[in-house]
C-alpha atoms as a PDB file:
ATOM      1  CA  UNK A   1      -3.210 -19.611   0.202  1.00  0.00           C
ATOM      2  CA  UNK A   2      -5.921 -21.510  -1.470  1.00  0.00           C
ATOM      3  CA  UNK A   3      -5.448 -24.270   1.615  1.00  0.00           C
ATOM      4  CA  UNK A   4      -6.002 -21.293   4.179  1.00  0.00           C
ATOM      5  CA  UNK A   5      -9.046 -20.420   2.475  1.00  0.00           C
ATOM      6  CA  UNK A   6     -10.241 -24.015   2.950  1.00  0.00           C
ATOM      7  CA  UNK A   7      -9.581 -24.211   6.321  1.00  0.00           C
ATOM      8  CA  UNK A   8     -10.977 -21.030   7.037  1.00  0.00           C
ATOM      9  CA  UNK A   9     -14.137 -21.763   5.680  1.00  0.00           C
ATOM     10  CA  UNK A  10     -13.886 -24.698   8.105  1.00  0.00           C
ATOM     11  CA  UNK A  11     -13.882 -23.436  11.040  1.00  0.00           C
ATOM     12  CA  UNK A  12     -16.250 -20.170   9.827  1.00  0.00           C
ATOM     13  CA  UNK A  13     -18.988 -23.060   9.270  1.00  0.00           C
ATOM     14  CA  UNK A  14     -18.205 -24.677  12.964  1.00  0.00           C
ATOM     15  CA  UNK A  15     -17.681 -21.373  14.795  1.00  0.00           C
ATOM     16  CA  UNK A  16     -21.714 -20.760  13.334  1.00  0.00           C
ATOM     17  CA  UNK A  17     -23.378 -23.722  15.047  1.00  0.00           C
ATOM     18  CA  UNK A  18     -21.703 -21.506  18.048  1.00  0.00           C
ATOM     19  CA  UNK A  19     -23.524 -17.877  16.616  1.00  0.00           C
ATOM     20  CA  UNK A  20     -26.730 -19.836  16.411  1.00  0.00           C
ATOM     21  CA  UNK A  21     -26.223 -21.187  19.961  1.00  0.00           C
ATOM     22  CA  UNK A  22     -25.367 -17.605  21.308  1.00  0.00           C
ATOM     23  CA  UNK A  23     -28.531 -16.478  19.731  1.00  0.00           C
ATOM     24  CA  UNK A  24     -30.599 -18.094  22.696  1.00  0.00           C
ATOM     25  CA  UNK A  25     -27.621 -18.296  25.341  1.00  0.00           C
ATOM     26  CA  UNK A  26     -26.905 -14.313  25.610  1.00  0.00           C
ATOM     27  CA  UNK A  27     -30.606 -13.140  26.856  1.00  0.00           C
ATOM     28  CA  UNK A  28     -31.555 -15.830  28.988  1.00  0.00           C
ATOM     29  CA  UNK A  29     -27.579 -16.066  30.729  1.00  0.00           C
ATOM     30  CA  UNK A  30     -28.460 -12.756  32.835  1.00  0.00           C
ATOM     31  CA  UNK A  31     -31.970 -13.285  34.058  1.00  0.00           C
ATOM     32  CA  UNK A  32     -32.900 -17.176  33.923  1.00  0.00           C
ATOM     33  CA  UNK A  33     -29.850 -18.852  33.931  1.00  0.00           C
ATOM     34  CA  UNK A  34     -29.031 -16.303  36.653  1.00  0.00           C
ATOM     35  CA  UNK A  35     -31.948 -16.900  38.424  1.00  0.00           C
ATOM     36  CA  UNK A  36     -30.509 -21.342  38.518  1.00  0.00           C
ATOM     37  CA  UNK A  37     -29.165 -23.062  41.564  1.00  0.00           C
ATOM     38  CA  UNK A  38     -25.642 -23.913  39.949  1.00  0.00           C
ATOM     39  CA  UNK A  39     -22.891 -26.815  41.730  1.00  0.00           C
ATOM     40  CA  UNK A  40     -19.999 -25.266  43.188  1.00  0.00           C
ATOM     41  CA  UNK A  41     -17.781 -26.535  40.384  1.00  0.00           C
ATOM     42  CA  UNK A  42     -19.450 -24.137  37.599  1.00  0.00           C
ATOM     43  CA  UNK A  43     -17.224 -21.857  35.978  1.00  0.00           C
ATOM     44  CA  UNK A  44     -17.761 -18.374  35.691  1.00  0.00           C
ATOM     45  CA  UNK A  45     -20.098 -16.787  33.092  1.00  0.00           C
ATOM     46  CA  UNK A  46     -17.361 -15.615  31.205  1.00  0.00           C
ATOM     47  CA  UNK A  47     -15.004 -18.894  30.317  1.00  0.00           C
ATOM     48  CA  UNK A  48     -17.856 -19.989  27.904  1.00  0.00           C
ATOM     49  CA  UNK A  49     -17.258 -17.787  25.507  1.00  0.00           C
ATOM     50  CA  UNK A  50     -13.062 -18.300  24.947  1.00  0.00           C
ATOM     51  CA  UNK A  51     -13.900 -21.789  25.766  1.00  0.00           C
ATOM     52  CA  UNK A  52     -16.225 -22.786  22.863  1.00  0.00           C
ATOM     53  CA  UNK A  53     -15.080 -20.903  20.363  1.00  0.00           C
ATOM     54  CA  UNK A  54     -11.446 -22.456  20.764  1.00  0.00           C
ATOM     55  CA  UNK A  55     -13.570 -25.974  20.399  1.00  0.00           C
ATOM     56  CA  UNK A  56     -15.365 -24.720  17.204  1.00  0.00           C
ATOM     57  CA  UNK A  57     -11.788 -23.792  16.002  1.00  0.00           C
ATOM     58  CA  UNK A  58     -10.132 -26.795  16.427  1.00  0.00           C
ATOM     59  CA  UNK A  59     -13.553 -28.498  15.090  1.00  0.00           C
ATOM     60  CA  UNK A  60     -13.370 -27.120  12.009  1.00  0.00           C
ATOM     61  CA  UNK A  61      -9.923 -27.658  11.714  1.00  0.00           C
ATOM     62  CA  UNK A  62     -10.081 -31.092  12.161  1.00  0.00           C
ATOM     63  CA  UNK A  63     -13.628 -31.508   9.930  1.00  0.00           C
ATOM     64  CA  UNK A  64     -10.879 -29.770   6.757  1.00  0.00           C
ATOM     65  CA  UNK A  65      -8.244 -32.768   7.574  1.00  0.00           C
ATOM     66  CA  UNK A  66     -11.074 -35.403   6.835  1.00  0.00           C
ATOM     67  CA  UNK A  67     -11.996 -33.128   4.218  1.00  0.00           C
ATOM     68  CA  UNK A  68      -8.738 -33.554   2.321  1.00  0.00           C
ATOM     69  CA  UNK A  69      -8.799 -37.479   2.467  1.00  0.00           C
ATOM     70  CA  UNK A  70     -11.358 -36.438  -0.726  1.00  0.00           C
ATOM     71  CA  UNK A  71     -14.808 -36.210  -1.412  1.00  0.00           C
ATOM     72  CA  UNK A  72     -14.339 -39.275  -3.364  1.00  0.00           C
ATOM     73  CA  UNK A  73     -13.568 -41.112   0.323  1.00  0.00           C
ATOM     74  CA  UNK A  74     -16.767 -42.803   0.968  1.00  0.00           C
ATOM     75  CA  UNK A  75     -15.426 -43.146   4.617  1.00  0.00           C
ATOM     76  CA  UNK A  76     -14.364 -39.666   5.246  1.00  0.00           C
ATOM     77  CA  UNK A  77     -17.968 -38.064   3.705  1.00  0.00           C
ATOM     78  CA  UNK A  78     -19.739 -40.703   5.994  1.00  0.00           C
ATOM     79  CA  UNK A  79     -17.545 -39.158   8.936  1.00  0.00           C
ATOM     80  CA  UNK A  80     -18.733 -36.091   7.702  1.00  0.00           C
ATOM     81  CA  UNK A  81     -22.133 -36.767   7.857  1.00  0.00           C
ATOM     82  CA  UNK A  82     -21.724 -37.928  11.891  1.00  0.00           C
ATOM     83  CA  UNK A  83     -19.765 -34.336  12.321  1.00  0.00           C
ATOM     84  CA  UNK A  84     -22.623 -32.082  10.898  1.00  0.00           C
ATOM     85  CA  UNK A  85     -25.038 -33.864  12.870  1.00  0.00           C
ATOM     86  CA  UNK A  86     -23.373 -33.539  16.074  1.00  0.00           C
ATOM     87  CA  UNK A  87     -22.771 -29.709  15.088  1.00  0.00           C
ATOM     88  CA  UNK A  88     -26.134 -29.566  14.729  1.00  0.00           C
ATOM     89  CA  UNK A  89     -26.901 -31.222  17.826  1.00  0.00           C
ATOM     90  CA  UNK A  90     -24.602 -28.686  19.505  1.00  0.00           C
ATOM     91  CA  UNK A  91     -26.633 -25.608  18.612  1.00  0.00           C
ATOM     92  CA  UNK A  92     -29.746 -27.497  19.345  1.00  0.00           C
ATOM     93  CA  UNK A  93     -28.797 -27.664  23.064  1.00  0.00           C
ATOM     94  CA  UNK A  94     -28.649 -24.245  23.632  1.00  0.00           C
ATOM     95  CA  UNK A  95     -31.805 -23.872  21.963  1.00  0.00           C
ATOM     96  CA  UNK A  96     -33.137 -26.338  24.388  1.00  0.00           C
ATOM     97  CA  UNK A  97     -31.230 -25.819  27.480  1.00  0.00           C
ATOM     98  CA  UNK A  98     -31.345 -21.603  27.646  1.00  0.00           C
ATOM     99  CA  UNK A  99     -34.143 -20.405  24.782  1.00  0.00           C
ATOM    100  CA  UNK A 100     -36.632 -23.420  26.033  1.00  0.00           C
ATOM    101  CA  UNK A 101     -35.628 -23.081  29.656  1.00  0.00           C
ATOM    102  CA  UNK A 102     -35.866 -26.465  29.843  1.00  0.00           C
ATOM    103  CA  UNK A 103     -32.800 -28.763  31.221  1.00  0.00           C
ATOM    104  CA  UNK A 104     -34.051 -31.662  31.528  1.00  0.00           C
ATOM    105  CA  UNK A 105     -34.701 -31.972  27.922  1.00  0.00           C
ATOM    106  CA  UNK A 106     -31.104 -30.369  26.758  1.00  0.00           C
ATOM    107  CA  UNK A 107     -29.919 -33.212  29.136  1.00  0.00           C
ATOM    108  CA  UNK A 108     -31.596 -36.029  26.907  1.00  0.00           C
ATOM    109  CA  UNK A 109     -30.375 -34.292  24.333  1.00  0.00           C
ATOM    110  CA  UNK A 110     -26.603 -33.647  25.465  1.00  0.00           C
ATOM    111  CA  UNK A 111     -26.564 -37.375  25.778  1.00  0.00           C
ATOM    112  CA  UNK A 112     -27.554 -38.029  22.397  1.00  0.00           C
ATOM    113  CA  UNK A 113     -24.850 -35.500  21.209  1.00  0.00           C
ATOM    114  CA  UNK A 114     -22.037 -37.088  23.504  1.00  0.00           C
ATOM    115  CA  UNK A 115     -22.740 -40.223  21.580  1.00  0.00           C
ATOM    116  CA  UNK A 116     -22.442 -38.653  18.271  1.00  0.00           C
ATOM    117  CA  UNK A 117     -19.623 -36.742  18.722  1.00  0.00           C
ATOM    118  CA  UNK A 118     -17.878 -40.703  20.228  1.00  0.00           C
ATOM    119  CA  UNK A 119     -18.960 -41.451  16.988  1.00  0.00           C
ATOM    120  CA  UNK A 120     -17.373 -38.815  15.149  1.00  0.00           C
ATOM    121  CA  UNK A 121     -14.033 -39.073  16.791  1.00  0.00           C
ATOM    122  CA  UNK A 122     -13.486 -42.606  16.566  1.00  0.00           C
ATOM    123  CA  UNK A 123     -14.276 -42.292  12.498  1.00  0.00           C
ATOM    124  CA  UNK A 124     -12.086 -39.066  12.565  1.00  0.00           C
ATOM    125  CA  UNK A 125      -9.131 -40.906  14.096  1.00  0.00           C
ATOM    126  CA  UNK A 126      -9.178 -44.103  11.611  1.00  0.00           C
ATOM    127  CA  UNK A 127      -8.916 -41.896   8.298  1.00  0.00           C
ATOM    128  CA  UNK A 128      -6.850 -39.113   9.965  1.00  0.00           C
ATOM    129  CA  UNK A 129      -5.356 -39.221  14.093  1.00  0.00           C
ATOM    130  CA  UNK A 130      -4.745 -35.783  14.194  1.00  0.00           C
ATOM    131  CA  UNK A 131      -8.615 -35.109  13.353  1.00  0.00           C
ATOM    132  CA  UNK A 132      -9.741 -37.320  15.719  1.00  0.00           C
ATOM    133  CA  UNK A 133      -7.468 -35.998  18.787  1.00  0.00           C
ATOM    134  CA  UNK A 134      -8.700 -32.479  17.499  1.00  0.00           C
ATOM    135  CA  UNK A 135     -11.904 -33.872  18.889  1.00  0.00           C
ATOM    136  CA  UNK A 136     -10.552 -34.455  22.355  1.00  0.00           C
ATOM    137  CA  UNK A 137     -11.287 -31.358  23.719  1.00  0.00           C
ATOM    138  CA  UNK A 138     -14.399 -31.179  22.642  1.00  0.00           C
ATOM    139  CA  UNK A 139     -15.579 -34.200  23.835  1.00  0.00           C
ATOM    140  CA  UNK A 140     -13.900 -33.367  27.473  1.00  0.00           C
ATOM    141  CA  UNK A 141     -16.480 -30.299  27.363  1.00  0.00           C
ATOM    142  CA  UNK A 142     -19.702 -31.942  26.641  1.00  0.00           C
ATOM    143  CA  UNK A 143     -18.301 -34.581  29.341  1.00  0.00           C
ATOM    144  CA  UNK A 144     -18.029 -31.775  31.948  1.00  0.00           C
ATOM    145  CA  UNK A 145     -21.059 -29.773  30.166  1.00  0.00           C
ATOM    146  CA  UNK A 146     -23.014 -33.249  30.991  1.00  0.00           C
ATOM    147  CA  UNK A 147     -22.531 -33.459  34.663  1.00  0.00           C
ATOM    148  CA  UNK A 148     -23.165 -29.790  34.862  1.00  0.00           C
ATOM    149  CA  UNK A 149     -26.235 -30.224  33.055  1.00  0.00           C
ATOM    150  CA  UNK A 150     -27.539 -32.746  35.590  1.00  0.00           C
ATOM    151  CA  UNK A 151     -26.299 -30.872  38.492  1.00  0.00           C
ATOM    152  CA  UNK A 152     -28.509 -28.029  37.714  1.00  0.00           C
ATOM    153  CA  UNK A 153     -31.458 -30.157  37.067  1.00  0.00           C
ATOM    154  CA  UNK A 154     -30.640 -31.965  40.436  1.00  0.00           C
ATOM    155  CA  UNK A 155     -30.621 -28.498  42.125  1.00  0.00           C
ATOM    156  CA  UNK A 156     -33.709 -26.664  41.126  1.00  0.00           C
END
């Protein structure tokens, strides 16, 4: 039970970089982002949601397994340190992107992220694989989240 908890509290702390992105995403989704030239490969409105909070699951999930190696681990709390910054980097985009209306600067900044969360899965996958593989999917979204990113600054 006590190992539920943990990992609960995980992915609670993960799935809230995704609250504090909503926070600016949900107002500006019907009337600015509406108002966007998008690419033809954009997904509907609605995958975002299942989509991201999935990632912030398995995020969390995967922060608990390098949590475990101890907070002793010198290794694992420097991994740590790379995975709250890239969280924090994640709800800065939205911030950026849909409460500054501004993509060009969430693009800068999606780079930057990108690079951190590299970071974090190649230290997540020497102390623990399965942490770092948790990763995968995550960093497959920004990927795609990247191009579309560009693609609407390309088209408006």
């Amino acid at each position: 039970m006590k190992e539920i908890l943990k990992i609960t509290v995980f992915i609670v702390a993960s799935e809230f970089a995704g609250i504090i992105g909503s926070v600016f995403t949900f107002s500006s989704i019907p009337t600015w982002y509406a108002s966007l030239n998008k690419p033809v490969f954009s997904p509907p409105n609605w995958i975002f949601g299942p989509v991201w909070t999935i990632l912030y699951a398995l995020m969390g999930i995967s922060a608990y397994l390098i949590w475990e190696k101890g907070i002793k681990n010198k290794e694992a709390i420097s991994a740590l340190k790379l995975f709250i910054i890239q969280l924090i980097l994640n709800s800065l985009w939205s911030i950026l992107f849909f409460g500054l209306h501004s993509p060009a600067l969430a693009f800068f900044e999606i780079i930057i992220l990108w690079v951190f969360i590299v970071l974090t899965v190649i230290r997540f996958y020497r102390l623990v694989k399965a942490a770092g593989y948790l990763l995968l999917p995550y960093l497959f979204w920004v990927t795609f989240a990247s191009f579309l990113n560009l693609s609407i600054i390309l088209l408006n």
